[in-house]
Protein backbone atom coordinates (compact mmCIF):
# COMPACT_ATOMS: atom_id res chain seq x y z
CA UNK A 1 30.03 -9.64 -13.99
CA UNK A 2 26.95 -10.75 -13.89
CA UNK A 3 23.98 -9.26 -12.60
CA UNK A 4 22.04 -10.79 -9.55
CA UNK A 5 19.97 -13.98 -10.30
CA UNK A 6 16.52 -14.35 -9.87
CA UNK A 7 16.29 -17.40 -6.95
CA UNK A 8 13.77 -19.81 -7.83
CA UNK A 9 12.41 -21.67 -4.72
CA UNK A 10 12.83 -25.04 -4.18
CA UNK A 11 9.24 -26.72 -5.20
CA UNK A 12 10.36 -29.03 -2.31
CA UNK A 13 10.58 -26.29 0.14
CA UNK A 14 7.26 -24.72 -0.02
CA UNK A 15 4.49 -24.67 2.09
CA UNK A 16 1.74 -27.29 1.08
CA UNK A 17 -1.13 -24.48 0.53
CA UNK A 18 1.94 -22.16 -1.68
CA UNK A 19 2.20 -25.31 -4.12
CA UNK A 20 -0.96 -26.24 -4.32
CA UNK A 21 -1.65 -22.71 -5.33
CA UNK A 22 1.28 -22.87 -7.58
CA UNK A 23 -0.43 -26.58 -8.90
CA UNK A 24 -3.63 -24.69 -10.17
CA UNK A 25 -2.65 -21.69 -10.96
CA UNK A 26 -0.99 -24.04 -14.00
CA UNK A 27 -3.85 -26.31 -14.22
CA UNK A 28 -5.88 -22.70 -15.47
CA UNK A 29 -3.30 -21.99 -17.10
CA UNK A 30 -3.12 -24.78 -19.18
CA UNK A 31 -6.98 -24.94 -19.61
CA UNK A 32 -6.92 -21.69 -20.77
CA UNK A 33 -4.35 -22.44 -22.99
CA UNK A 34 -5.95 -25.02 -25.08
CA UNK A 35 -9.12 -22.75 -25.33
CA UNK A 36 -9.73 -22.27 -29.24
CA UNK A 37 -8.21 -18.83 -29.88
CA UNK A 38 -11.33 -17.07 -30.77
CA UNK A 39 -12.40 -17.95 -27.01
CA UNK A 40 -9.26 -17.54 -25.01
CA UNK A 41 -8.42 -14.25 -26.31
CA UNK A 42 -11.63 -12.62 -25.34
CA UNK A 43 -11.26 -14.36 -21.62
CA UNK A 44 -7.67 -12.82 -21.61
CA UNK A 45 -8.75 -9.53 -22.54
CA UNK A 46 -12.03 -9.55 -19.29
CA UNK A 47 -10.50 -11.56 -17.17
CA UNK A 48 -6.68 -10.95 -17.00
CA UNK A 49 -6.44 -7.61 -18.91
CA UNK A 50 -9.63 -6.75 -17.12
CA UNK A 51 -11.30 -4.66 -20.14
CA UNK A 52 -14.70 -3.96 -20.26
CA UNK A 53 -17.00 -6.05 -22.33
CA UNK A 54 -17.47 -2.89 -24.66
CA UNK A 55 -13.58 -2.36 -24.94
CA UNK A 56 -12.92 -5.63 -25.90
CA UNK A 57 -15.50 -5.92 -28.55
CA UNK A 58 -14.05 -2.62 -29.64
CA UNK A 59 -10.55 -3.92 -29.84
CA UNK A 60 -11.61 -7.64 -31.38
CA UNK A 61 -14.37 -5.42 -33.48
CA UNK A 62 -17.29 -7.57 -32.54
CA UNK A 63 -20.60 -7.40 -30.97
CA UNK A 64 -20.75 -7.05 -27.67
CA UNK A 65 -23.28 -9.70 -27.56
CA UNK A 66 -20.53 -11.68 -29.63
CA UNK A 67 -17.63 -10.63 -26.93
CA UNK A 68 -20.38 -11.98 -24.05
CA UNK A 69 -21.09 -15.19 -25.53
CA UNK A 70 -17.47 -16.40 -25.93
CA UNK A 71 -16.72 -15.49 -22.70
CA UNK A 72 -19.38 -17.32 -21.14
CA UNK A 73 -18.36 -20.14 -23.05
CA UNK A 74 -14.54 -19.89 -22.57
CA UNK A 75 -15.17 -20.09 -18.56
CA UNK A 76 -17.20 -23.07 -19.07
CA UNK A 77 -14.94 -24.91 -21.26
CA UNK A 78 -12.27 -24.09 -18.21
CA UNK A 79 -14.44 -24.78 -15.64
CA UNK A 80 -15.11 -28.46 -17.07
CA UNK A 81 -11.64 -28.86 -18.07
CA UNK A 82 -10.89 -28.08 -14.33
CA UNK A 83 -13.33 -30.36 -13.05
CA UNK A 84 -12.54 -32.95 -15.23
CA UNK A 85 -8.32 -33.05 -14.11
């Protein structure tokens, strides 16, 4: 048989403040999806994978300074994408 199924709520069921969370955790999502790649995979590696700056210039094999500025830049370019939608 088949093992048990993950339930999927019912957009239509949850609580205003639950979809609206659910609304922009897509909208950041999606803004950090159309970052260039050379941006969103240094915001990725801080931000969600929560290196340090160090370890992620390590691991990308750039200068920090390099790692810093395309970070800063990457939260920008989501920050305006956010405020833009």
């Amino acid at each position: 048989g088949e093992g048990p199924g993950i339930e999927i709520p019912d957009p239509g069921s949850l609580p205003d403040e639950e979809l609206e969370r659910a609304r922009t955790r897509e909208r950041v999502q999606a803004a950090i999806g159309d970052l260039p790649a050379h941006y969103r995979i240094v915001l990725v590696m801080r931000d969600m994978e929560h290196l340090s700056t160090e370890e992620t210039a390590e691991a990308l094999s750039l200068p920090v300074t390099t790692v810093k500025m395309r970070l800063h830049r990457a939260r920008l370019m989501v920050r305006q994408r956010l405020e833009a939608a």
